[in-house]
Protein backbone atom coordinates (compact mmCIF):
# COMPACT_ATOMS: atom_id res chain seq x y z
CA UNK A 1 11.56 -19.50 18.57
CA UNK A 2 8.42 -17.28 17.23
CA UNK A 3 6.83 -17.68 14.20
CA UNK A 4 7.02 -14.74 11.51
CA UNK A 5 3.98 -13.77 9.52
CA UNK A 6 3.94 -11.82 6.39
CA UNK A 7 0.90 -10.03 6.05
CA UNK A 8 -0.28 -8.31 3.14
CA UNK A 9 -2.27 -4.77 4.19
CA UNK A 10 -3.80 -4.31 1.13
CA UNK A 11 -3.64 -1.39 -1.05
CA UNK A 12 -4.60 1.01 1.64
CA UNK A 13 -7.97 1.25 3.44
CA UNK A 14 -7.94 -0.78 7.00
CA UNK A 15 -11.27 -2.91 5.94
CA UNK A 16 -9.52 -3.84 2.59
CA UNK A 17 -7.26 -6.62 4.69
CA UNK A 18 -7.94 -10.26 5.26
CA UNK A 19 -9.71 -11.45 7.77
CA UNK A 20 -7.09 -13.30 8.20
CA UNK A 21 -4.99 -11.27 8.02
CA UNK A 22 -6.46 -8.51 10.67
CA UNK A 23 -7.20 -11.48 13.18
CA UNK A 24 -2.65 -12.39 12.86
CA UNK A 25 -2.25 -8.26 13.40
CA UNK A 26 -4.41 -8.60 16.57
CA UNK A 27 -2.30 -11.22 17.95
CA UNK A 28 0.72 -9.66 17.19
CA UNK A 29 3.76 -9.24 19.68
CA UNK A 30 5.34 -6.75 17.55
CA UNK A 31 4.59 -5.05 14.05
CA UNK A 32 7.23 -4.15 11.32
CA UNK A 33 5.73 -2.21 8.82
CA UNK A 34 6.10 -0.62 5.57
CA UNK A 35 5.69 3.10 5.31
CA UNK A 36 2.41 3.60 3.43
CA UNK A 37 0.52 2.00 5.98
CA UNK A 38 -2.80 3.99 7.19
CA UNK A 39 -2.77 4.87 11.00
CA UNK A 40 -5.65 2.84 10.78
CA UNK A 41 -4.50 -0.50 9.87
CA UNK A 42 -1.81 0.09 12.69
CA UNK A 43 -4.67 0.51 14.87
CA UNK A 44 -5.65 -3.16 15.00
CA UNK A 45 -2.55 -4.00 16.34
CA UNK A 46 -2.60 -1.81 19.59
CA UNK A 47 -1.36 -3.99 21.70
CA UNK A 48 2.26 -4.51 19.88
CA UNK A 49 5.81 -2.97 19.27
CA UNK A 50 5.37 -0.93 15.75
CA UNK A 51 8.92 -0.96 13.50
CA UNK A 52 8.41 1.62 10.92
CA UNK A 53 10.80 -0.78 8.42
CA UNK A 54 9.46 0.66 5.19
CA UNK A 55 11.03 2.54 2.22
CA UNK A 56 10.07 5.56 0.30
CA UNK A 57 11.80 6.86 -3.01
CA UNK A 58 14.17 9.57 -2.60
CA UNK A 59 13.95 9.05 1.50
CA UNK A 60 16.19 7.54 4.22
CA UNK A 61 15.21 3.61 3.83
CA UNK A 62 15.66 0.65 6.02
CA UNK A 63 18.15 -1.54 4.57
CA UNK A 64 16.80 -5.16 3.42
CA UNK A 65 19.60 -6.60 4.83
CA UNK A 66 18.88 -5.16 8.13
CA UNK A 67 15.13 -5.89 7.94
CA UNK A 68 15.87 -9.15 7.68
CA UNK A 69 18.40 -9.17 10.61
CA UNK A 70 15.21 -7.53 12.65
CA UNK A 71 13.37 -10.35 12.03
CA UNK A 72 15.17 -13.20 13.41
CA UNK A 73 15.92 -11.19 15.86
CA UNK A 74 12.28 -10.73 16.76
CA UNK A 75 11.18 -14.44 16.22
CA UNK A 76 14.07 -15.62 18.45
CA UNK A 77 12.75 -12.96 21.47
CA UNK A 78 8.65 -12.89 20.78
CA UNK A 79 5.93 -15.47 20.26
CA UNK A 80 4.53 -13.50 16.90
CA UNK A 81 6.26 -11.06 14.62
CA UNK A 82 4.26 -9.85 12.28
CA UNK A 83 5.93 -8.09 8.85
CA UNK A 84 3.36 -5.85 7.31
CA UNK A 85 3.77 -5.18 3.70
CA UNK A 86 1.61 -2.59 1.70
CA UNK A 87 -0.55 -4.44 -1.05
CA UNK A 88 0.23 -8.30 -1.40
CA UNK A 89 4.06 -9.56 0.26
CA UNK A 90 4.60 -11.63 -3.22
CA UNK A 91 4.55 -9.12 -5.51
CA UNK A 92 7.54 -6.53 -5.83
CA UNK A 93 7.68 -6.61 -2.06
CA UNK A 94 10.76 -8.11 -1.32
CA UNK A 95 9.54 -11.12 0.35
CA UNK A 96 12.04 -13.75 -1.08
CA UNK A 97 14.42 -12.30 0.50
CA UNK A 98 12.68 -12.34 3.93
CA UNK A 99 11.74 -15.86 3.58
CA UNK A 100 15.39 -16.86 2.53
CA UNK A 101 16.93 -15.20 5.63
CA UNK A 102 13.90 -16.74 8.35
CA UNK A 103 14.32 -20.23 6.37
CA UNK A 104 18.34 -20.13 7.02
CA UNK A 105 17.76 -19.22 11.14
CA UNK A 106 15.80 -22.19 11.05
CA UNK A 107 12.39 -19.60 11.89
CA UNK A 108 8.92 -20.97 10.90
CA UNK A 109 6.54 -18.02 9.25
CA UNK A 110 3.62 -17.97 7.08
CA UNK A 111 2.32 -15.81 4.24
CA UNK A 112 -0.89 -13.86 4.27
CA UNK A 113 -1.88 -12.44 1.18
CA UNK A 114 -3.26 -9.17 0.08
CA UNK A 115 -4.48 -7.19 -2.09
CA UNK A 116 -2.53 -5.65 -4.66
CA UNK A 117 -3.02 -2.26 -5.68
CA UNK A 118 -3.58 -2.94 -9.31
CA UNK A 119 -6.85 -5.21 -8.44
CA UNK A 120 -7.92 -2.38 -5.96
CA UNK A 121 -7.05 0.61 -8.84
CA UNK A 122 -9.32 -1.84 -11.21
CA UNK A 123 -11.99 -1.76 -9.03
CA UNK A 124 -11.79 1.88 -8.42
CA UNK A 125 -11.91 2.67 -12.03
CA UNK A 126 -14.76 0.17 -12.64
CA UNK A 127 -12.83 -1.10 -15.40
CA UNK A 128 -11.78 -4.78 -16.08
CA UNK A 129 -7.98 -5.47 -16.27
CA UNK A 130 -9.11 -8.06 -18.58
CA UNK A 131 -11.79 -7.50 -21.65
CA UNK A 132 -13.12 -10.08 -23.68
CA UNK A 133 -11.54 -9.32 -27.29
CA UNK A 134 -9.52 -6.35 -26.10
CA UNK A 135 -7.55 -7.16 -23.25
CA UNK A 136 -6.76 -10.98 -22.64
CA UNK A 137 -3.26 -10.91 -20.90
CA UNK A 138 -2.09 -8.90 -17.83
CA UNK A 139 1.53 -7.77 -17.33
CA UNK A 140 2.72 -6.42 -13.37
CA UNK A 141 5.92 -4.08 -13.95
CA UNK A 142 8.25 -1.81 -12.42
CA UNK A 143 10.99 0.11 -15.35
CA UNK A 144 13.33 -2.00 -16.36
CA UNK A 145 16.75 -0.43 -16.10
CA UNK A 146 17.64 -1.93 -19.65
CA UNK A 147 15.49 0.07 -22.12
CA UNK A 148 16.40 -2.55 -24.94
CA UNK A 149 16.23 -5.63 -23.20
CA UNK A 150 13.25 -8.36 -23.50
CA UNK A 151 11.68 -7.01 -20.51
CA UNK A 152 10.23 -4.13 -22.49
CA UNK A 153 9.36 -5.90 -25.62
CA UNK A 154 7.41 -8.21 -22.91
CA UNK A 155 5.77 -5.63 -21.66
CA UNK A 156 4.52 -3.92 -24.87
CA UNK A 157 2.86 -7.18 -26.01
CA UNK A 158 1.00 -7.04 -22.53
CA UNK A 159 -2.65 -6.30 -23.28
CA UNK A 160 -3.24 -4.54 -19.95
CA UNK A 161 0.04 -3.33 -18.44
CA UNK A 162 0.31 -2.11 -14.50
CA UNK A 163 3.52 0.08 -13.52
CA UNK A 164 4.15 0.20 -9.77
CA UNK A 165 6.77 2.59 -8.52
CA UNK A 166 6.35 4.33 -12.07
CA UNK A 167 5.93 7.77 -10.79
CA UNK A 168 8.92 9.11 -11.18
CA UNK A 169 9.85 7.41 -14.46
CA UNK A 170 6.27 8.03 -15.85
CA UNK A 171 7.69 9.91 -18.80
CA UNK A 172 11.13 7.42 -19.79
CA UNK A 173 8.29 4.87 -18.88
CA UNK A 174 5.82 5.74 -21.62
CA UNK A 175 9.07 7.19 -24.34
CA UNK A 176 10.40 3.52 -23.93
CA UNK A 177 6.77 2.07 -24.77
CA UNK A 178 5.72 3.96 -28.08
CA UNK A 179 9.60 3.34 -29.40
CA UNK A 180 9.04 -0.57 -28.60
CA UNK A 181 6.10 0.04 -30.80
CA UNK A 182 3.03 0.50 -28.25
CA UNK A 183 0.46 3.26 -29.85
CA UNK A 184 1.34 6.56 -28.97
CA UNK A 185 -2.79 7.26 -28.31
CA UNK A 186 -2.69 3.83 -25.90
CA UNK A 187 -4.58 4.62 -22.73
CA UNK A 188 -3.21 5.59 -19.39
CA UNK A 189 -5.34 5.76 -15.90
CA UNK A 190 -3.15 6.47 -13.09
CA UNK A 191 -4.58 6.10 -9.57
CA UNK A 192 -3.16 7.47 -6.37
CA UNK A 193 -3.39 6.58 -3.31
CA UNK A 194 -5.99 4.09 -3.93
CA UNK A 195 -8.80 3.40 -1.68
CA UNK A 196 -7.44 5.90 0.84
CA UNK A 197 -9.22 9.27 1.55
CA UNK A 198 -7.03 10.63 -0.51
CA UNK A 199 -7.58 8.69 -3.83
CA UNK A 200 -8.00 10.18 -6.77
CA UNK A 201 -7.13 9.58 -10.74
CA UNK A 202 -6.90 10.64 -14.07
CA UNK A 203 -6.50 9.70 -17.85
CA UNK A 204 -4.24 10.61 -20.65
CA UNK A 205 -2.73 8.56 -23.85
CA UNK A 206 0.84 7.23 -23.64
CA UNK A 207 2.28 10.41 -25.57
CA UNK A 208 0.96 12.89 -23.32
CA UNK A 209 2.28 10.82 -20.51
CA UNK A 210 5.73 10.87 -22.44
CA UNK A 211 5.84 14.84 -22.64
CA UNK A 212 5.41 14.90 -18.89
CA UNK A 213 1.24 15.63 -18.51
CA UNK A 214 1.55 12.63 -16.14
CA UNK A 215 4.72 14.49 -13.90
CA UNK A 216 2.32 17.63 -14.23
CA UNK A 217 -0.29 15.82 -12.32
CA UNK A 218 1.20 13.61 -9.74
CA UNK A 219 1.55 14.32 -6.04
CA UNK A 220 4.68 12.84 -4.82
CA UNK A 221 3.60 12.32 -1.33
CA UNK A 222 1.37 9.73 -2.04
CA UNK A 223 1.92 6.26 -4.12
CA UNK A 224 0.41 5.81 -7.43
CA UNK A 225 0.12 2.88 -10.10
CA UNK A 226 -0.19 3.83 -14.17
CA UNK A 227 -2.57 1.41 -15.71
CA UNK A 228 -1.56 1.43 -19.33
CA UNK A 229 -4.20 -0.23 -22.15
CA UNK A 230 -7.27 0.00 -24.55
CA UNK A 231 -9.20 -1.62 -21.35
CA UNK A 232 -9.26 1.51 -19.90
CA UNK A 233 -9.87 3.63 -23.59
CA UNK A 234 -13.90 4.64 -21.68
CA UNK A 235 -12.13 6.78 -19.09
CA UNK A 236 -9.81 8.82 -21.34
CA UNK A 237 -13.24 9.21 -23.78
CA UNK A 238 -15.34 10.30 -21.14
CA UNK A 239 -14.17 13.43 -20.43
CA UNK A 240 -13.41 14.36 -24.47
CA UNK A 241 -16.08 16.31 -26.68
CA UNK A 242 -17.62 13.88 -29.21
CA UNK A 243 -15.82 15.38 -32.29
CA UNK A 244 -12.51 14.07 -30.24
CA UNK A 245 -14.02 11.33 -29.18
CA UNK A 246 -15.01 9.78 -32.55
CA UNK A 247 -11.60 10.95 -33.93
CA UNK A 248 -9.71 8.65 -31.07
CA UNK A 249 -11.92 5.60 -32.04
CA UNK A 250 -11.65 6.25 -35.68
CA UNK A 251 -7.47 5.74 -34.16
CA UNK A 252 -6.81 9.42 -35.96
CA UNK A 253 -6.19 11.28 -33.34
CA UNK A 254 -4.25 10.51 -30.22
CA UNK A 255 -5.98 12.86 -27.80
C-alpha cells in the first residue's frame, strides 16, 4: 500500500503553495488534479502520472465516486499519490469524502493545507476580512439551494461574507441577501482568477449585483469569489466622485 496526500495548491500562482506542500508534489508517483491548476504548479511534479480529475460548472466532470475509486486504486499500485486540490482540500473541496473512501481500503494519507482563495482575494484587495468595529465575524459560502432556510439568515448576519462558486448565481445570490434583510448599498469586490496573470477585480453594492452588473462583468472561463461587506466599502468609494461618495457614507445613496 501507498500513502495518499491531499495537497492544497493554493489559490493559483505556483509560489503561493507550501513548502510542504511543493516538496510532497516533487516526490510524487502520480498527480490527480483539479482543473484550475496553473501549468506551473504541474510543473513541479515532472516526474509523475498527471490525472486531470477536476470539475468545472457547466463541463463534463469526473465523478466523486470515481475519483475516489482512482485513488485506492493508485495507493494500492504506487508508493505516493498525490490529490491536488485548488485552494485549501478542507474547504468546499470534497475532501471528506476522499478521506472516508481511503480510510475504508484501509489506505494511510495525509492532509496538506492551502491557501484558500478568500485569504489570497483579501490580500489582493489589501483589505482585511476582519475590521475592528466593522467586520468581526467571517462567513465561507456557496448558495444555498433553500432560499428560506437558516443557511441564508446565517449568512446575512455574517459581517464579512465570501461566495465561492457564486458566479453564476451572483444575481439570485445578492436578490436572496437584501430580502433576508442585508443593505441593498452593502459592498461587493469580486476577484477573478486570483493571483494568476490573469487576476483582476471590481466593486459594486449588493443591488447592482442583483440587477446583473456582476453577470455583465464576469468572464466565465476563469474562477471568481464575491466578497460581500462594509470591510471592503474603500474599494467601491474609490472609484466614485466625492458628491457620491459622501452620499454612500451618509447611507443615502446606494451607488
Amino acid at each position: 500500500m501507498g500513502k495518499v496526500y491531499l495537497v492544497g495548491a493554493g489559490p493559483g500562482a505556483a509560489d503561493l503553495i507550501t513548502v510542504r506542500g511543493a516538496r510532497i508534489l516533487g516526490m510524487a508517483d502520480v498527480v490527480l488534479h483539479d482543473a484550475l491548476i496553473e501549468p506551473e504548479l504541474l510543473a513541479l511534479c515532472g516526474q509523475a502520472r498527471l490525472v486531470a480529475v477536476g470539475k468545472r460548472c457547466g463541463r463534463h466532470a469526473t465523478a466523486q465516486h470515481f475519483i475516489n475509486k482512482q485513488l485506492v486504486d493508485c495507493a494500492r499500485r504506487h508508493a505516493v499519490v498525490v490529490r491536488l486540490k485548488g485552494g485549501d482540500p478542507m474547504l468546499f473541496g470534497r475532501a471528506d469524502e476522499e478521506m472516508r473512501a481511503l480510510e475504508a481500503a484501509g489506505i494511510e494519507f495525509d492532509v496538506v493545507p492551502g491557501i484558500t482563495a478568500a485569504i489570497a482575494s483579501a490580500a489582493l484587495l489589501r483589505r482585511s476580512l476582519t475590521l475592528r468595529g466593522v467586520a468581526r465575524s467571517v462567513a465561507f459560502a456557496t448558495r444555498s439551494r433553500a432560499p428560506e432556510s437558516d443557511e441564508i439568515r446565517a449568512q446575512v448576519e455574517a459581517d464579512s461574507l465570501v461566495y465561492y462558486m457564486g458566479r453564476d448565481s451572483a444575481d439570485a445570490i445578492a436578490a436572496e441577501l437584501i430580502a433576508h434583510g442585508k443593505p441593498a448599498h452593502t459592498p461587493v469586490a469580486i476577484v477573478e482568477a486570483c493571483s494568476t496573470p490573469r487576476e483582476r477585480h471590481t466593486s459594486m453594492t449588493l443591488d447592482q449585483m442583483a440587477a446583473g452588473a456582476a453577470r455583465a462583468w464576469f468572464d466565465p472561463a476563469q474562477p471568481s469569489l464575491l466578497l460581500i461587506g462594509e470591510a471592503f466599502r474603500a474599494l467601491l468609494e474609490a472609484g466614485l466622485s466625492p458628491e457620491v461618495r459622501q452620499a454612500l457614507q451618509a447611507g443615502r445613496l446606494a451607488a
